[in-house]
Protein backbone atom coordinates (compact mmCIF):
# COMPACT_ATOMS: atom_id res chain seq x y z
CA UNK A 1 0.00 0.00 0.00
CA UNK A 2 1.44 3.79 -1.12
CA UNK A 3 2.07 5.77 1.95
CA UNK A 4 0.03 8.91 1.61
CA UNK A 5 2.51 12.50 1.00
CA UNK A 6 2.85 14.33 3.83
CA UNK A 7 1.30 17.48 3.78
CA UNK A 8 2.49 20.71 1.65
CA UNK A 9 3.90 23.53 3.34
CA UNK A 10 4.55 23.61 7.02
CA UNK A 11 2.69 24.97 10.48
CA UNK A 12 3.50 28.34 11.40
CA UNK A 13 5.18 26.50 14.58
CA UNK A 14 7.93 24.98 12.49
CA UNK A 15 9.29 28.33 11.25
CA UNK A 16 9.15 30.15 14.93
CA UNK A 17 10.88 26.77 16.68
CA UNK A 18 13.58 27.68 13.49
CA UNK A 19 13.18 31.46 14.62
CA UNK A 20 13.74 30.58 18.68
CA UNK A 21 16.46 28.48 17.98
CA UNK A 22 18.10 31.02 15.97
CA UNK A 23 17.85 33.76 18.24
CA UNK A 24 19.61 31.40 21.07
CA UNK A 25 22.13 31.27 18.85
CA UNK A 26 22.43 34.78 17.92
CA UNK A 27 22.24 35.58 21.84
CA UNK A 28 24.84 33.00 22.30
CA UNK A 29 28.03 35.34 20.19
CA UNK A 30 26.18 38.61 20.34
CA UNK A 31 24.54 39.26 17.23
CA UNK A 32 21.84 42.17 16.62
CA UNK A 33 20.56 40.16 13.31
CA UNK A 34 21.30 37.72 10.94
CA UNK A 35 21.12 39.13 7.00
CA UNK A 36 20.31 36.31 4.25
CA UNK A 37 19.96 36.71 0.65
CA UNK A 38 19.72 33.30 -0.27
CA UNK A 39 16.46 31.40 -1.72
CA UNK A 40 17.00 28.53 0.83
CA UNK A 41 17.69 30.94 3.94
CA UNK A 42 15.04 33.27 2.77
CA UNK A 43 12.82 29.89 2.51
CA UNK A 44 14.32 28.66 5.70
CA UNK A 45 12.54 31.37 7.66
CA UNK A 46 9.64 32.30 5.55
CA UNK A 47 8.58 29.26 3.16
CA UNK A 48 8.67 31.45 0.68
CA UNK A 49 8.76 29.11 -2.44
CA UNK A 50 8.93 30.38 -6.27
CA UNK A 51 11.15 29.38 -9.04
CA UNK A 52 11.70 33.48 -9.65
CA UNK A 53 14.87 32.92 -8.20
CA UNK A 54 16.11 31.70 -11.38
CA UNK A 55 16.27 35.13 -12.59
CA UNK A 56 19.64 37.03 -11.27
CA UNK A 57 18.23 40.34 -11.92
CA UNK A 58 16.88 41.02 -8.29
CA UNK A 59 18.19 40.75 -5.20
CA UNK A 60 15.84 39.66 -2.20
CA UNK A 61 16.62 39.61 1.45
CA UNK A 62 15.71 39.11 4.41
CA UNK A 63 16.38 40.16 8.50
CA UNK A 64 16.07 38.11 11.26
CA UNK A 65 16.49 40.40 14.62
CA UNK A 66 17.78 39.10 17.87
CA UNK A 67 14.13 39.40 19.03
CA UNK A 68 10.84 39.50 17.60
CA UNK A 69 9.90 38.04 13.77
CA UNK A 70 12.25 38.70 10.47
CA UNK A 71 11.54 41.64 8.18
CA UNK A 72 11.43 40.53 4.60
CA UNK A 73 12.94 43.69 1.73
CA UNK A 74 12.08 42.35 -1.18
CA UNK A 75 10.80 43.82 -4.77
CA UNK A 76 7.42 44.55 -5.12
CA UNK A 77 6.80 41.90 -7.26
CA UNK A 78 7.17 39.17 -4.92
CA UNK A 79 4.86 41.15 -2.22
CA UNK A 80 1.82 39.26 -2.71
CA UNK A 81 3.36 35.59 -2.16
CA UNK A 82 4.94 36.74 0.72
CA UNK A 83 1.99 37.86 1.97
CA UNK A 84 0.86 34.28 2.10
CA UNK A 85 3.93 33.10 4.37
CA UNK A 86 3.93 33.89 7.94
CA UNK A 87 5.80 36.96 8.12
CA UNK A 88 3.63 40.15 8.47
CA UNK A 89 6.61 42.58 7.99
CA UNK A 90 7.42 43.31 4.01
CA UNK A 91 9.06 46.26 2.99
CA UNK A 92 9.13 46.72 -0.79
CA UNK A 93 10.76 48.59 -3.51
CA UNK A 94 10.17 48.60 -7.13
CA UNK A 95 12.90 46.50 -8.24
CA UNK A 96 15.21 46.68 -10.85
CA UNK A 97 16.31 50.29 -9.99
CA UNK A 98 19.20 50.91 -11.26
CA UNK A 99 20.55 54.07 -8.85
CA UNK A 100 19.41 52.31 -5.32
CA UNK A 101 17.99 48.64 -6.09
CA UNK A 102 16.56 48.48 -2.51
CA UNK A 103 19.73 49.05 -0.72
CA UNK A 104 18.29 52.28 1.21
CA UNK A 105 15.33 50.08 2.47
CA UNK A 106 17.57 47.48 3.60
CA UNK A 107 19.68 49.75 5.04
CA UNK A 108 16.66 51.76 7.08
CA UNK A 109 15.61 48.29 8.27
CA UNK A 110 18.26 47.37 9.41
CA UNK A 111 19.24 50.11 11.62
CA UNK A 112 15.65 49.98 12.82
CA UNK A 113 15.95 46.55 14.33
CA UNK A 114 19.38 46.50 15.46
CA UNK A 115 20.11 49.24 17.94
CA UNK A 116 23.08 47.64 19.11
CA UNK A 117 25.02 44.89 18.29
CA UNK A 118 26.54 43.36 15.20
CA UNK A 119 24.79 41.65 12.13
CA UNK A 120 25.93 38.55 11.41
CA UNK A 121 25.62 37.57 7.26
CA UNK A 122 27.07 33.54 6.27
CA UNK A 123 30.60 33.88 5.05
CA UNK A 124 31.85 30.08 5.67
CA UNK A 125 32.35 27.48 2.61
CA UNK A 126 29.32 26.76 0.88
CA UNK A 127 27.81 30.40 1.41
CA UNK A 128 27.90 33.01 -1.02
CA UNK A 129 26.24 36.42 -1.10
CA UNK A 130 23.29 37.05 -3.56
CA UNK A 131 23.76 40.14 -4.35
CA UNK A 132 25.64 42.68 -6.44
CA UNK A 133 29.54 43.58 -4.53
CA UNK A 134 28.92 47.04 -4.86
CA UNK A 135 25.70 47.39 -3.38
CA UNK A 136 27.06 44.99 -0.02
CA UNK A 137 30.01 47.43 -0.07
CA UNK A 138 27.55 50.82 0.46
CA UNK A 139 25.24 48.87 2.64
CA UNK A 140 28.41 48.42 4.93
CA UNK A 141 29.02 52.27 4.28
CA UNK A 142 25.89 52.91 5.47
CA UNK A 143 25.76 50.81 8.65
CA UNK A 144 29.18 51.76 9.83
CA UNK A 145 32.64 50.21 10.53
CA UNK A 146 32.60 46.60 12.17
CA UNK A 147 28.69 46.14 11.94
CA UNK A 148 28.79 43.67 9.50
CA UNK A 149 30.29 40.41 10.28
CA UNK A 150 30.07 36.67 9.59
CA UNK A 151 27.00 34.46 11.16
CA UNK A 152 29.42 32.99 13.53
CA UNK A 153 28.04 29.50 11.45
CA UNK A 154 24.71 29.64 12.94
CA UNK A 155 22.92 29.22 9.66
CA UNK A 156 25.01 26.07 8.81
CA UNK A 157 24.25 24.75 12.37
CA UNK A 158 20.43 25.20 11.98
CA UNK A 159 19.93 23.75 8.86
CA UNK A 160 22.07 20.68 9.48
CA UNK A 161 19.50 18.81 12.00
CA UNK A 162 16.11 18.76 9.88
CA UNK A 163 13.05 18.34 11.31
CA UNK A 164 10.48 15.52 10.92
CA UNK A 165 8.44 17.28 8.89
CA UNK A 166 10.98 18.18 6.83
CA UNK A 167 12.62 14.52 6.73
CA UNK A 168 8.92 13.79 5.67
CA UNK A 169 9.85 15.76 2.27
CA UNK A 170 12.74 14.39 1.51
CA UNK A 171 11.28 10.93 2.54
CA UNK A 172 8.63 11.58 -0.55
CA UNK A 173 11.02 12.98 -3.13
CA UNK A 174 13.39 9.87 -2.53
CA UNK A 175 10.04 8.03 -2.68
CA UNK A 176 8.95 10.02 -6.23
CA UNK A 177 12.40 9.34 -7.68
CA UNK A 178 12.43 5.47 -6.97
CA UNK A 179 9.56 4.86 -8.45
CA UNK A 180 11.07 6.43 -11.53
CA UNK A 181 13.94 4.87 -11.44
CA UNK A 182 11.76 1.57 -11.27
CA UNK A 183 10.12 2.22 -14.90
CA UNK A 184 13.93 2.88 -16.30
CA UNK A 185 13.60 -0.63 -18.10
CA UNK A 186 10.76 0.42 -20.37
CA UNK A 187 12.40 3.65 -21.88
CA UNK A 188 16.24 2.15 -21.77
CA UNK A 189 17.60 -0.50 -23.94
CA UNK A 190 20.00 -1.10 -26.61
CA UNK A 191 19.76 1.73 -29.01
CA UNK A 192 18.00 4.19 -27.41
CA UNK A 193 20.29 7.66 -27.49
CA UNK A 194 21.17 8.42 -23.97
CA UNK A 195 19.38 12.27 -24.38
CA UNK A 196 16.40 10.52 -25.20
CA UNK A 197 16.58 8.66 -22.06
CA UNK A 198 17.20 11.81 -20.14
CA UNK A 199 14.02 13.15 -21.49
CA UNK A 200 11.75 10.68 -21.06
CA UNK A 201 13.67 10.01 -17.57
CA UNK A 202 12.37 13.58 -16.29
CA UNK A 203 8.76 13.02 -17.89
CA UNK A 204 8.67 10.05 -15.63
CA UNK A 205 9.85 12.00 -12.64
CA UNK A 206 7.40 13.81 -13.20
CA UNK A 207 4.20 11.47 -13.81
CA UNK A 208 5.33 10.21 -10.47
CA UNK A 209 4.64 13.15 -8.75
CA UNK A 210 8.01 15.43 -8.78
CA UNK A 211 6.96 19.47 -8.69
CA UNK A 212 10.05 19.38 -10.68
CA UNK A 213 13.64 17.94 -11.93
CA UNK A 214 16.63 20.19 -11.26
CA UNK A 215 19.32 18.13 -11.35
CA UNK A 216 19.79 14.75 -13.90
CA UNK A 217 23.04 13.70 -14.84
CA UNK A 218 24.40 10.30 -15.86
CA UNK A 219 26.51 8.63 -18.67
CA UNK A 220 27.16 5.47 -20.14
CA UNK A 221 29.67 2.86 -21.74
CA UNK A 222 31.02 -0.60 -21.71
CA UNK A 223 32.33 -1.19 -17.54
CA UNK A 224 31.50 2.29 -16.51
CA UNK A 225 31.28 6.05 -17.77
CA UNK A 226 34.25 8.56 -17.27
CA UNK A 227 32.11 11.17 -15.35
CA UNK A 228 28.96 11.64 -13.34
CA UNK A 229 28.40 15.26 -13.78
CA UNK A 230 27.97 15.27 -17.87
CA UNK A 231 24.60 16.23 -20.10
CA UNK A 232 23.52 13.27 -22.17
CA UNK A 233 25.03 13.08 -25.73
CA UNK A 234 22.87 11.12 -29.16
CA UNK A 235 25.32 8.41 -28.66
CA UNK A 236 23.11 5.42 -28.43
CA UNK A 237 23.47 2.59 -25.51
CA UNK A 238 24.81 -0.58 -26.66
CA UNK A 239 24.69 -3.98 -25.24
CA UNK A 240 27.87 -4.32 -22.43
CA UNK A 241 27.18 -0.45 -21.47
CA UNK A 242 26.45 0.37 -18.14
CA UNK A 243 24.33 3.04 -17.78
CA UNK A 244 23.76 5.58 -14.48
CA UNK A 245 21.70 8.26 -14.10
CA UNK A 246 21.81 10.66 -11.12
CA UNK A 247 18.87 12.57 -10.02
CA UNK A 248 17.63 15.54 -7.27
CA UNK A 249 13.83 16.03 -7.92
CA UNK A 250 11.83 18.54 -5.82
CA UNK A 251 8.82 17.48 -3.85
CA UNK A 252 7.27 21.11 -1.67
CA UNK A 253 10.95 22.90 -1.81
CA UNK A 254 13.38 19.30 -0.51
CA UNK A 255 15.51 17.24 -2.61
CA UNK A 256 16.78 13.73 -2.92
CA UNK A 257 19.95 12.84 -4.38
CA UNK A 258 20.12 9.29 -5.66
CA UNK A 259 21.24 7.42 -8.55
CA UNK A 260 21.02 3.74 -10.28
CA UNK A 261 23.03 1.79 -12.58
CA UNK A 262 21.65 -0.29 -15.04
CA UNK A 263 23.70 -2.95 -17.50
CA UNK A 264 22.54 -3.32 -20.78
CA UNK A 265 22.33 -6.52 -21.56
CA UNK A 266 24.24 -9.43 -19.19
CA UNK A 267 26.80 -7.45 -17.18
CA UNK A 268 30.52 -8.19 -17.74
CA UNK A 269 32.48 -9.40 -14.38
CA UNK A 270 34.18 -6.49 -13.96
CA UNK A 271 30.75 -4.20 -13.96
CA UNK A 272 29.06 -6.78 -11.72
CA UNK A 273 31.95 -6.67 -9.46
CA UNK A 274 32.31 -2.84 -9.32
CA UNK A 275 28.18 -3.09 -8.42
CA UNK A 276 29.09 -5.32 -5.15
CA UNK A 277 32.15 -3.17 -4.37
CA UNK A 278 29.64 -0.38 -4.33
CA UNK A 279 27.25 -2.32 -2.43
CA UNK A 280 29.51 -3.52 0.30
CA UNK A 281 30.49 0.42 0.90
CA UNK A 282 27.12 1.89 1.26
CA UNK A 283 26.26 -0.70 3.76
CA UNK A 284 29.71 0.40 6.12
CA UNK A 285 29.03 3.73 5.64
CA UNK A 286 25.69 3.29 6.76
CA UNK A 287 26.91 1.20 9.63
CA UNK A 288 29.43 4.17 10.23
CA UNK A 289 26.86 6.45 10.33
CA UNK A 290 25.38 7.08 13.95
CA UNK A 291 25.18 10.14 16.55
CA UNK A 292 28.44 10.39 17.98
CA UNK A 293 30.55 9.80 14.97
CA UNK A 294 32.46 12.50 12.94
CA UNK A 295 31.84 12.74 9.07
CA UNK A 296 35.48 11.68 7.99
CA UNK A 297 34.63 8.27 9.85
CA UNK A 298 31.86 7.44 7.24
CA UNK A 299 34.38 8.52 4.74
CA UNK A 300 36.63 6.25 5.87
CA UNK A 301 34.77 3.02 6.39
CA UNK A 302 33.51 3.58 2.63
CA UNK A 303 37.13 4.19 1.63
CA UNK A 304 38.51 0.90 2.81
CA UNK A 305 36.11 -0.68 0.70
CA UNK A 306 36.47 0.92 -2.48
CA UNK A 307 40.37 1.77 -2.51
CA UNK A 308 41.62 -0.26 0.43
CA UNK A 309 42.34 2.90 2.59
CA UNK A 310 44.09 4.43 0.00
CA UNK A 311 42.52 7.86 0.83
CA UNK A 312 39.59 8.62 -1.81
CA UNK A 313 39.43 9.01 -5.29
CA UNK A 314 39.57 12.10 -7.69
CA UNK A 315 35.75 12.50 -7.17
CA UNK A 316 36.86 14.45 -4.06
CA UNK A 317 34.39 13.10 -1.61
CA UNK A 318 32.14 10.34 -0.92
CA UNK A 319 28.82 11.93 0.00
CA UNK A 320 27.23 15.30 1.76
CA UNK A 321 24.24 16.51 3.13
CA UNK A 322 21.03 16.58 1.59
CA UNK A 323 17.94 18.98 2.18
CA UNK A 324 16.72 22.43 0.94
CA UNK A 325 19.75 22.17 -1.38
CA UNK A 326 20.94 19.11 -3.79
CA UNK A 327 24.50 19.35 -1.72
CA UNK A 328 24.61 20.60 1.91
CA UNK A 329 26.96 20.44 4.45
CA UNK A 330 28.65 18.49 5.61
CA UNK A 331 30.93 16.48 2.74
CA UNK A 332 32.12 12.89 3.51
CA UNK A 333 36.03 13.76 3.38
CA UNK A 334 39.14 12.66 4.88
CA UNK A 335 38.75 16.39 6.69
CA UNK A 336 35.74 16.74 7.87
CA UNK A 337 34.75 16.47 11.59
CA UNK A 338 31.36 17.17 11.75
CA UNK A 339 29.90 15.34 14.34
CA UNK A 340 26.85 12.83 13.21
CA UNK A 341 23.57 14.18 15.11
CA UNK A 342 20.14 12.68 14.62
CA UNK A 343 17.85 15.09 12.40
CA UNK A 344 21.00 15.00 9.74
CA UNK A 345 19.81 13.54 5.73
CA UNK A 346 22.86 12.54 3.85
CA UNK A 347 24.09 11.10 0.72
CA UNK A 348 26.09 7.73 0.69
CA UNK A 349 28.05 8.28 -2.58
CA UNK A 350 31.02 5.86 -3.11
CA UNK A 351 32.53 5.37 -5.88
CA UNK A 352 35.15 2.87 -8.13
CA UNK A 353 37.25 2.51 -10.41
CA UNK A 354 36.56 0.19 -13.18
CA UNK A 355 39.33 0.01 -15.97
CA UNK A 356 40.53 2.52 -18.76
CA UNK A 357 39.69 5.41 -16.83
CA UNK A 358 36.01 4.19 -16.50
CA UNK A 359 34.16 4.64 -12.95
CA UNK A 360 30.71 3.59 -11.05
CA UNK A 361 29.36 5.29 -8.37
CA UNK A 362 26.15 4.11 -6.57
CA UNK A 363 24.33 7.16 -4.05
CA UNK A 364 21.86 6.47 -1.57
CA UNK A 365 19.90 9.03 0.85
CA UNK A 366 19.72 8.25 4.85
CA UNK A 367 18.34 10.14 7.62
CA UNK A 368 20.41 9.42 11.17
CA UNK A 369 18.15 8.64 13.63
CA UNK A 370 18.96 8.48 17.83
CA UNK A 371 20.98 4.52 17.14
CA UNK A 372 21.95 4.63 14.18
CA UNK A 373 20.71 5.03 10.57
CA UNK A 374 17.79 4.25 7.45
CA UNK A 375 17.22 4.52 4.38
CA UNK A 376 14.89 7.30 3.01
CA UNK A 377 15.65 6.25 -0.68
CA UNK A 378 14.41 2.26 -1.84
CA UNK A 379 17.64 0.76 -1.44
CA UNK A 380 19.57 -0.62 -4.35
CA UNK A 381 19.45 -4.43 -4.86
CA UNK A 382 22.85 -6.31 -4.81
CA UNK A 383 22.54 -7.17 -8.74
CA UNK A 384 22.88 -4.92 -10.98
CA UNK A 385 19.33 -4.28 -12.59
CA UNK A 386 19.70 -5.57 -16.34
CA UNK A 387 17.79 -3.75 -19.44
């Protein structure tokens, strides 16, 4: 029987336990206010979901004070929809304005709701700032010397532990995208060009329920592909080929991030070997993966599988975190010490060598719960799936 989808959207509780957890966090290194300019930490705080974001030509933002609700400055055009989120305060300009494109507004706000103190704006790795340099630079003019600083990692540290509700999300786009990936047989077989496949692969994603398909990516050829990040070519697949295709659809503004392989035709020894190499290392990093342990010790335990311990490959890492975003913090590396918490969705993501430069790589998604960790995407049988 089909689980039913959760419901769309979420509570107005779920956005002020994000707000009151914030503002601990604020209190806790002294900032006045955090300033985000980002669709997922504007959405983080607002649920403010539109694909207008696609457009670079205006800048949105939004403040969250060390007390009280966040103040959204955004252009005009996006009034109405926010007026259907929880927050009460928008401030609007008539955006694009070419001599002050909402930077005076921001500016005023600002100052209004932080009478003392610092305001903290992400600056770490995986941050940027989404909007034009010489706009941030007279903002910072305008506020004074020192009042801008970094977030002091607070928006990292929120969104790493998701909720239930948003787990629930995730839980149905993994769910969308595996039943996809189950229909692969009837549009894939010897012959078929790959960009075909990639078509009717989305259409599928689709019929299945996806809102939409931001990410595919995939290749194919005899033992393996030479990349995993490549658009699909007219070549067509031919029996011995293995074929992969990667996916992050969105179900109500949350990812997955999963991929299958598929041999056309009987696979050869060394692709049916790669497949249980790839097995056998998504099933010690998901006994790695518990509360308690650090990131790199997933990495690891996946690593000794694949390479021996040799240290990774040139893929650079062997998973990351999954949410809002198709890649979040933190990255399964040699480096990273993130401690595993319950609440955290990530990507297992090994991959291996096959032969002539050729590689597979299998990805599943798991959420860590208080012992230890599942599966939110339908795990991968230990055969690969012939076509």
């Amino acid at each position: 029987m089909t689980e039913p989808a959760p419901p769309r959207g979420f509570p107005t509780s779920e956005y002020q336990t994000r707000l009151n957890r914030a503002q601990t966090l604020m209190a806790d290194v002294g900032l006045a206010a955090l300033l985000l300019t980002t669709e997922a930490e504007v959405r983080y705080f607002t649920g403010y979901l539109t694909r207008f974001w696609e457009s670079p030509t205006r800048p949105w933002y939004l403040v969250v004070p060390a007390c009280g609700d966040p103040v959204a400055v955004i252009p005009s055009i996006g009034a109405a929809l926010m007026g259907q989120t929880w927050i009460t305060d928008i401030r609007t300009w008539s955006a694009p304005d070419l001599s002050d494109d909402g930077v005076s507004l921001l500016g005023e706000t600002l100052r209004e709701v932080c009478k003392t103190g610092k305001i903290g704006v992400p600056s770490g790795h995986e941050s940027h700032l989404r909007m034009p340099l010489v706009d941030f630079d007279r903002l910072k003019d305008g506020l004074g010397a020192g009042q801008v600083t970094d977030d002091a990692g607070i928006m990292r540290r929120l969104r790493l532990i998701k909720s239930s509700a948003e787990i629930a999300k995730i839980r149905q786009a993994c769910t969308i995208a595996g039943r996809a990936f189950a229909r692969v047989p009837r549009i894939a077989t010897a012959g078929t060009p790959l960009e075909q496949i990639f078509r009717r692969f989305q259409m599928l994603c689709l019929e299945e329920g996806a809102d939409w398909v931001p990410y595919l990516a995939g290749g194919a050829g005899p033992d393996g592909y030479a990349d995993v990040i490549s658009p699909a070519t007219s070549a067509p697949l031919t029996n011995g080929d293995v074929l992969m295709l990667d996916t992050g659809i969105v179900w109500d503004g949350y990812f997955c991030d999963f991929d299958r392989n598929f041999s056309v035709g009987h696979p050869s020894t060394i692709a049916a070997h790669a497949h249980t190499q790839l097995m056998d290392a998504v099933a010690a990093g998901l006994d790695a993966a518990r509360p308690g342990q650090r990131a790199a010790d997933i990495f690891h335990a996946m690593d000794r599988t694949t390479t021996g311990g040799a240290g990774g490959s040139d893929a650079g890492r062997n998973g990351h975190g999954l949410g809002m975003q198709l890649t979040e913090w933190p990255s399964f590396i040699a480096h990273d010490h993130t401690v595993i918490e319950p609440g955290m969705v990530l990507t297992l993501e090994p991959g291996v060598e096959t032969r002539d430069g050729r590689i597979m790589v299998h990805e599943e998604d798991i959420v860590i719960t208080q012992t230890g960790a599942e599966f939110l995407s339908p795990r991968s049988g230990n055969t690969l799936t012939v076509i």
